[in-house]
N, C-alpha and C. Protein backbone atom coordinates (compact mmCIF):
# COMPACT_ATOMS: atom_id res chain seq x y z
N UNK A 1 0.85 -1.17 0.00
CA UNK A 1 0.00 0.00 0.00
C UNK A 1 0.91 1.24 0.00
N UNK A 2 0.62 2.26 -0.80
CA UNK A 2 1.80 3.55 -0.87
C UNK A 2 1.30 4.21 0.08
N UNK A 3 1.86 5.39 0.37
CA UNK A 3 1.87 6.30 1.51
C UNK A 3 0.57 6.81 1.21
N UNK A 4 0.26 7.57 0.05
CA UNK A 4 -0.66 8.26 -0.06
C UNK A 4 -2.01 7.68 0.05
N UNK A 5 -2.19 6.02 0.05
CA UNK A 5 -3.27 5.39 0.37
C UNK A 5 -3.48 5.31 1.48
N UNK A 6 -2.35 4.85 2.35
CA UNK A 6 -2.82 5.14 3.18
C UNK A 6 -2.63 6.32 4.05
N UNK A 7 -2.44 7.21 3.77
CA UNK A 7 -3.17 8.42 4.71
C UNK A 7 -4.36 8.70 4.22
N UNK A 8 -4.93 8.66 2.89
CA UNK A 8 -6.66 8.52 2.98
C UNK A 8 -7.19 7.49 3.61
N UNK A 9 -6.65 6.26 3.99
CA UNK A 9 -7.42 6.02 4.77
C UNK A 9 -7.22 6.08 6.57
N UNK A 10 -6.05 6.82 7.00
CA UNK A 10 -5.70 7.33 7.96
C UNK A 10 -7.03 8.49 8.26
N UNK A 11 -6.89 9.11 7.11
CA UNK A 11 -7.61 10.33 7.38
C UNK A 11 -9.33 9.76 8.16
N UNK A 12 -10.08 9.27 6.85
CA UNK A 12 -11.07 8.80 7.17
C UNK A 12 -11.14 8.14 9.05
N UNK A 13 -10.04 7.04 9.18
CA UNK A 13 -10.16 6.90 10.68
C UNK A 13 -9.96 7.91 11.19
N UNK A 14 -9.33 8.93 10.93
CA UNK A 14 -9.18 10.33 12.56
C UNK A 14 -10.38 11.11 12.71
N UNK A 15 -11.14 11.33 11.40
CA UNK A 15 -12.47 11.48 11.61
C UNK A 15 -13.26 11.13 12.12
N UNK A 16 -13.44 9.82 11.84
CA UNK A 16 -14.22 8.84 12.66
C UNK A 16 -13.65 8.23 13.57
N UNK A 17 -13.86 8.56 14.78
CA UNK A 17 -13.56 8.09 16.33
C UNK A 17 -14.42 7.94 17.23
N UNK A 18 -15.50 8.60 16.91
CA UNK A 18 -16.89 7.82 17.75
C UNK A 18 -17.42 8.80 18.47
N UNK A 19 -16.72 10.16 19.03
CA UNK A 19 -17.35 11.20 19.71
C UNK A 19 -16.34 12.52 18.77
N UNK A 20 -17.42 13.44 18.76
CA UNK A 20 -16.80 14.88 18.64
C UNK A 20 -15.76 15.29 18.80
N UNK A 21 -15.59 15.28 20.07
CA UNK A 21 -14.16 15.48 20.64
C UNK A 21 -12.82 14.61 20.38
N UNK A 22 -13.09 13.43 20.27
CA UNK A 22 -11.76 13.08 19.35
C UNK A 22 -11.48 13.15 18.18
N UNK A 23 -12.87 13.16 17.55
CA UNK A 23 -12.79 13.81 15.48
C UNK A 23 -11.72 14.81 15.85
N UNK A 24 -12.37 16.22 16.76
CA UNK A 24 -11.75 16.95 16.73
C UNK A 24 -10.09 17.16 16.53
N UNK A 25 -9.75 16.42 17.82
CA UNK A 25 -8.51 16.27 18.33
C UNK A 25 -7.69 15.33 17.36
N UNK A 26 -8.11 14.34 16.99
CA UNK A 26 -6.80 13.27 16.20
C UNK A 26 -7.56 13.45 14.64
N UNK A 27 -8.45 14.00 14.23
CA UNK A 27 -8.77 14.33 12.71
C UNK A 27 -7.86 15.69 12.01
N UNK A 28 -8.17 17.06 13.45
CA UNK A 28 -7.63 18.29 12.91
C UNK A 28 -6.40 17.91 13.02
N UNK A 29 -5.80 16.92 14.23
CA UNK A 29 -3.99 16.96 14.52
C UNK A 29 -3.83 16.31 12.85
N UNK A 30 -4.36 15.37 12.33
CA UNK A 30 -3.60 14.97 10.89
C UNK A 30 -4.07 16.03 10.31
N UNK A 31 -4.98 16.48 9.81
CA UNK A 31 -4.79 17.89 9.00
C UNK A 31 -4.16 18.52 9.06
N UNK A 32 -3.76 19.18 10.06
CA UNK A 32 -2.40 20.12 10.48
C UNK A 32 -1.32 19.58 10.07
N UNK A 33 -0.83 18.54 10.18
CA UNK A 33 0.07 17.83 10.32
C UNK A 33 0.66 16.79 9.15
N UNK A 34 -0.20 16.35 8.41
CA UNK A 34 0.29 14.89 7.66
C UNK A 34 0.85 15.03 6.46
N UNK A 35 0.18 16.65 6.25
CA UNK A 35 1.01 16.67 4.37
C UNK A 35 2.60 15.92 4.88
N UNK A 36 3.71 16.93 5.97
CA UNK A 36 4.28 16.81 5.91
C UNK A 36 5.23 15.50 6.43
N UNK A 37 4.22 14.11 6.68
CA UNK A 37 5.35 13.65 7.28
C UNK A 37 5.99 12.82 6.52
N UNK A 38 6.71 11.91 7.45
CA UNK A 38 8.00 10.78 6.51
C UNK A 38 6.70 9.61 6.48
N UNK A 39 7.24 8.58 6.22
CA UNK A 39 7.32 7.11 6.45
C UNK A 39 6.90 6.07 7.87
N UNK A 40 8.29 7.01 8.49
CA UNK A 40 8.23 6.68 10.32
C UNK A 40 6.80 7.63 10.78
N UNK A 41 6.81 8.56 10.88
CA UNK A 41 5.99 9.21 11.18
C UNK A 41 4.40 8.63 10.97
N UNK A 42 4.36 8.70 9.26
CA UNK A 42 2.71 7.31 9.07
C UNK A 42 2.88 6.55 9.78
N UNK A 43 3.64 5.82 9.90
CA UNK A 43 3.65 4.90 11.14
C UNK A 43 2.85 4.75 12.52
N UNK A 44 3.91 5.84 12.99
CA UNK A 44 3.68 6.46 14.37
C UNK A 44 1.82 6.10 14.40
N UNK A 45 1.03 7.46 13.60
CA UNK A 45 0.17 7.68 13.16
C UNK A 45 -1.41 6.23 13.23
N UNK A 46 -0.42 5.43 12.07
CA UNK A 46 -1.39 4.50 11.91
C UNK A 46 -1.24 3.41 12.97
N UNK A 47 -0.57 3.58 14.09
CA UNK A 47 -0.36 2.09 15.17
C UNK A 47 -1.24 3.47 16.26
N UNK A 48 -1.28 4.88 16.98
CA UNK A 48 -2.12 5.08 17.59
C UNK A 48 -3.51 5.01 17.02
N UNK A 49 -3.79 5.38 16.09
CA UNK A 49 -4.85 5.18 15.55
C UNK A 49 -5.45 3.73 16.07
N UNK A 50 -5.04 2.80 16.54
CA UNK A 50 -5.44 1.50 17.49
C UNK A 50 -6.06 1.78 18.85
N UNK A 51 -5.41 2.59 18.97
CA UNK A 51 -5.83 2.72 20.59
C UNK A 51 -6.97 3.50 20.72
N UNK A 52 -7.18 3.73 21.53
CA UNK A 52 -9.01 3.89 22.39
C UNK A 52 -8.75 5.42 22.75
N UNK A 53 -9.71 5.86 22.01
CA UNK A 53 -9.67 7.44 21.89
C UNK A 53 -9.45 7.91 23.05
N UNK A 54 -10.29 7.66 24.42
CA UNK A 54 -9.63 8.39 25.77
C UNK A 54 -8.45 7.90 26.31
N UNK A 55 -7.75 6.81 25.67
CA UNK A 55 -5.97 7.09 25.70
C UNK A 55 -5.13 8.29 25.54
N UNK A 56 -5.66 8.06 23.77
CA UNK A 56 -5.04 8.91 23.14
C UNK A 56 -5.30 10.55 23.40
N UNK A 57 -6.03 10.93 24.10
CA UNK A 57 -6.95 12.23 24.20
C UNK A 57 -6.06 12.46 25.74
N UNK A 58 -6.05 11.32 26.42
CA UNK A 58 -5.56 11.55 27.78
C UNK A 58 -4.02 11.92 27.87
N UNK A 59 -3.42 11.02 27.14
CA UNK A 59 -1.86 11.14 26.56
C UNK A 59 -1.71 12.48 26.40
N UNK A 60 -2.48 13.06 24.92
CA UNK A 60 -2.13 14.18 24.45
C UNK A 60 -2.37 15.18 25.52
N UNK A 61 -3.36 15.29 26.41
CA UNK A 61 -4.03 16.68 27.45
C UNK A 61 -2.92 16.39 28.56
N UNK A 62 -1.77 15.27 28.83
CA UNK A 62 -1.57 15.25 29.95
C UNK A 62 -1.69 14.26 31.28
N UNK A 63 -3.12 14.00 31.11
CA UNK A 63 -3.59 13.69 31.99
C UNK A 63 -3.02 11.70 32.84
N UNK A 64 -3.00 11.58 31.80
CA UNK A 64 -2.34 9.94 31.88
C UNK A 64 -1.17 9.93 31.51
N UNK A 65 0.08 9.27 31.63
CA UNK A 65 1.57 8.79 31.18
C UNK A 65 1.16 8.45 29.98
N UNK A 66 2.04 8.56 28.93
CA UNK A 66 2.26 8.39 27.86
C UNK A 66 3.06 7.14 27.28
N UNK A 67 2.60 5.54 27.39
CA UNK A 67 3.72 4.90 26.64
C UNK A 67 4.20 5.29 26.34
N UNK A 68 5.87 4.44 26.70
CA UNK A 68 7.32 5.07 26.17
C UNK A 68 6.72 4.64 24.42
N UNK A 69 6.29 3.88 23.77
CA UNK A 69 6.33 3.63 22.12
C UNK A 69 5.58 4.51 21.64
N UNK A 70 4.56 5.73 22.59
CA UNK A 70 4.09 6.88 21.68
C UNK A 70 5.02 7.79 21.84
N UNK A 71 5.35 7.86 22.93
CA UNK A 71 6.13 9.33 23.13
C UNK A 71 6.99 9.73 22.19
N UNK A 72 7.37 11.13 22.02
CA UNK A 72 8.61 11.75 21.18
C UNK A 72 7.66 12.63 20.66
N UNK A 73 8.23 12.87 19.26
CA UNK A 73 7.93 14.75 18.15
C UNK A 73 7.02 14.29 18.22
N UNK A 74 6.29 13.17 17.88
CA UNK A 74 4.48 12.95 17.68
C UNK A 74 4.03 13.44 18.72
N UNK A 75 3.98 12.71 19.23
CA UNK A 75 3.34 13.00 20.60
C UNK A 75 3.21 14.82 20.86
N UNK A 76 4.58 14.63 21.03
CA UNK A 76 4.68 16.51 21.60
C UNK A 76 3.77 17.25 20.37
N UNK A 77 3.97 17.33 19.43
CA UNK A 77 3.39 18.03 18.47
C UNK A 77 1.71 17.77 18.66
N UNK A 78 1.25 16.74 18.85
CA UNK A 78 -0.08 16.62 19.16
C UNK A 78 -0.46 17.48 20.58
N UNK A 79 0.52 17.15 21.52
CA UNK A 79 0.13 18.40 22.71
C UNK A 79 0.28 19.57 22.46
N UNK A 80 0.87 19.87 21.92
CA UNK A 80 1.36 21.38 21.03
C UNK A 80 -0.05 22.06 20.61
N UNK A 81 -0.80 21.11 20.29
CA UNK A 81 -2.13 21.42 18.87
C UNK A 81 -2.87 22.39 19.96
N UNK A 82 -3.71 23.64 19.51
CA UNK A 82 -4.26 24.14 20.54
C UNK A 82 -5.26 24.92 19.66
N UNK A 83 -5.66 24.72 18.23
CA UNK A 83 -6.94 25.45 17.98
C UNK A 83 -6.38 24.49 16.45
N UNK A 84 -8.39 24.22 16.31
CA UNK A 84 -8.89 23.24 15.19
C UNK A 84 -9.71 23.87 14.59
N UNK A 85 -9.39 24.38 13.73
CA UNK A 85 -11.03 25.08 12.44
C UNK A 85 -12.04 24.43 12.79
N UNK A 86 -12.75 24.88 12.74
CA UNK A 86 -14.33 23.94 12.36
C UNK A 86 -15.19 24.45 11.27
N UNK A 87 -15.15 23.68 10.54
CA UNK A 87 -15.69 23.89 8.99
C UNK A 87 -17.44 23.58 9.53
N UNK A 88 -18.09 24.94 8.84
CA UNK A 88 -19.36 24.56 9.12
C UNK A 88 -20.07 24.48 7.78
């Protein structure tokens, strides 16, 4: 599968996460974010995309420890994120 397949279908999952608030959070973070990455990075990307949105939501706000296998630029850059368009 090439890169560019799958980040459409990356995309489609960050959208769909099951509540508002994580569309928000892991849909706008790849928008912001995915034109530019590598290889490693899709990666990164498509193995959280597994995990259970109030992980990943908790990780990013703080609130819970962060597996050492998410942590690093991903990670940080997702805590970084602090305003999401909302297309109406």
């Amino acid at each position: 599968m090439t890169d560019e397949s799958r980040l459409r279908r990356m995309k489609f999952r960050a959208w769909h996460r099951g509540t508002k608030e994580a569309d928000l959070m892991i849909g706008g973070f790849f928008d912001t974010h995915a034109a530019g990455w590598n290889s490693d990075q899709i990666d990164w990307f498509e193995q959280i995309l597994e995990e259970d949105d109030v992980d990943i939501m908790a990780w990013a706000l703080g609130t819970l420890p962060c597996p050492p296998e998410f942590e690093g630029s991903m990670m940080q850059a997702m805590r970084a994120l602090d305003y999401i368009p909302i297309a109406k």
